[in-house]
Protein backbone atom coordinates (compact mmCIF):
# COMPACT_ATOMS: atom_id res chain seq x y z
CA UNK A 1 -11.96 -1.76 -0.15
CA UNK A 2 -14.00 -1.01 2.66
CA UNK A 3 -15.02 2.79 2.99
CA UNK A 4 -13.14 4.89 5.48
CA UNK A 5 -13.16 8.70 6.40
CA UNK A 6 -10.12 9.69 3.97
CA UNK A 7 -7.66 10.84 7.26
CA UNK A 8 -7.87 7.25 8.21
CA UNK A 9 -7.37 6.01 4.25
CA UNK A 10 -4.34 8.72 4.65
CA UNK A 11 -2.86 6.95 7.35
CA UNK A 12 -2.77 3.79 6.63
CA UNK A 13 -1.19 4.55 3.50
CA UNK A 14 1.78 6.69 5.56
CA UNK A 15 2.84 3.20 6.70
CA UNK A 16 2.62 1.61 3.16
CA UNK A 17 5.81 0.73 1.01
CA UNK A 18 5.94 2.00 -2.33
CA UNK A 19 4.88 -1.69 -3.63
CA UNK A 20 2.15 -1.97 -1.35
CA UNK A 21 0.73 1.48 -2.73
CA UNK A 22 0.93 0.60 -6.20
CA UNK A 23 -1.04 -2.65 -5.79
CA UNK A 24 -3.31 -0.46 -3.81
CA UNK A 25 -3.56 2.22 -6.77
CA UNK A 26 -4.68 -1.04 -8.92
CA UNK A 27 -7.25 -2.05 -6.92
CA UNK A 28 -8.66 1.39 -6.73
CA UNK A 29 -8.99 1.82 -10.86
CA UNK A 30 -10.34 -1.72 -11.05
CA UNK A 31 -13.13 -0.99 -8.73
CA UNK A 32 -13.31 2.62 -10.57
CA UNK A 33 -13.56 1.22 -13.74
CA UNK A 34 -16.49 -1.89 -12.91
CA UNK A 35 -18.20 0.86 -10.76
CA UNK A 36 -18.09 3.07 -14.35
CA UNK A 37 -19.07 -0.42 -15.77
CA UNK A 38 -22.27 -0.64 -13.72
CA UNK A 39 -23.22 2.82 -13.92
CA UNK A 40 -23.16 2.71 -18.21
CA UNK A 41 -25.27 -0.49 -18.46
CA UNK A 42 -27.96 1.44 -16.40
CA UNK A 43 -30.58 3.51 -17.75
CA UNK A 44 -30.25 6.31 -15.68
CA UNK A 45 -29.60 5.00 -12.33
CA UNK A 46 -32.69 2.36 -12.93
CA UNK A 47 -31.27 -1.01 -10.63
CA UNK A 48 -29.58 1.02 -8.34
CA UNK A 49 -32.34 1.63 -6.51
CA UNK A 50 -33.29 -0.81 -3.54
CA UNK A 51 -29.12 -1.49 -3.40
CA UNK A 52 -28.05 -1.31 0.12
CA UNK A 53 -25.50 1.44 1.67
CA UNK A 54 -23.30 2.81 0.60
CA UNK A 55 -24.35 3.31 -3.21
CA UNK A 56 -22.25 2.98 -5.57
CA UNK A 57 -22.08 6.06 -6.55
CA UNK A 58 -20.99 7.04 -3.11
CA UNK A 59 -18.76 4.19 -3.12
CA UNK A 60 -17.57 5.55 -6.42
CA UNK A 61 -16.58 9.21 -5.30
CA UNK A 62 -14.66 8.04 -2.56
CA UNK A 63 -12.69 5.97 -4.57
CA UNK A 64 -11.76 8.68 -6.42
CA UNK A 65 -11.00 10.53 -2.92
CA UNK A 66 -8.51 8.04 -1.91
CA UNK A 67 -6.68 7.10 -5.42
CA UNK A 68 -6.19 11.25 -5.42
CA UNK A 69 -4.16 10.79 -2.05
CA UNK A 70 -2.52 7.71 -2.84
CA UNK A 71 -1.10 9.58 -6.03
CA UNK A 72 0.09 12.82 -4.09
CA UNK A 73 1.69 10.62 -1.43
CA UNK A 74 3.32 8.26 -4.05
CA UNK A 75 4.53 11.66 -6.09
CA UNK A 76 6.39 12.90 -2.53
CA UNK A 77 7.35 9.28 -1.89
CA UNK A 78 9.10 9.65 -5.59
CA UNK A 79 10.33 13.03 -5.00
CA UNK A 80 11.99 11.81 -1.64
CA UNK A 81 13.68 8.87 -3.85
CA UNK A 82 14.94 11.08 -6.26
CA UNK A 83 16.37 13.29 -4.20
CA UNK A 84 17.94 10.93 -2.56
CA UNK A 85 19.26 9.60 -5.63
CA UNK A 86 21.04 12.71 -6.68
CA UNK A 87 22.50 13.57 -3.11
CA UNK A 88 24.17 10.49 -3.48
């Protein structure tokens, strides 16, 4: 995923279905997870430096930015369903 101010991560997920956000939630904790990958099998940051921008560990917070909005928005997204559901 390319890095984005979080507003504009925000809205681009407003138009999202609930299937697009879940495959969007995967991609985010696979890219978590080798980023957490990366960071383990270096000693202390050594081979990160000379990397170009963003770092990873930039790249890394802001992944964990926009997976935190994806899950509140997919929470009201639920909410909205279930309510739904039981007006019904």
């Amino acid at each position: 995923m390319s890095m984005m101010a979080p507003e504009v991560f925000i809205d681009e997920l407003d138009g999202m279905t609930y299937q697009q956000m879940m495959a969007t939630r995967e991609g985010l904790v696979r890219e978590l997870r080798r980023l957490e990958g990366e960071f383990s099998s270096s000693d202390a940051g050594a081979g990160t430096a000379g990397r170009s921008d963003p770092s990873p560990a930039l790249v890394y917070r802001m992944d964990l930015i926009y997976l935190s909005e994806l899950l509140q928005l997919m929470e009201v997204r639920v909410q909205e369903a279930m309510g739904a559901v039981a007006q019904a």
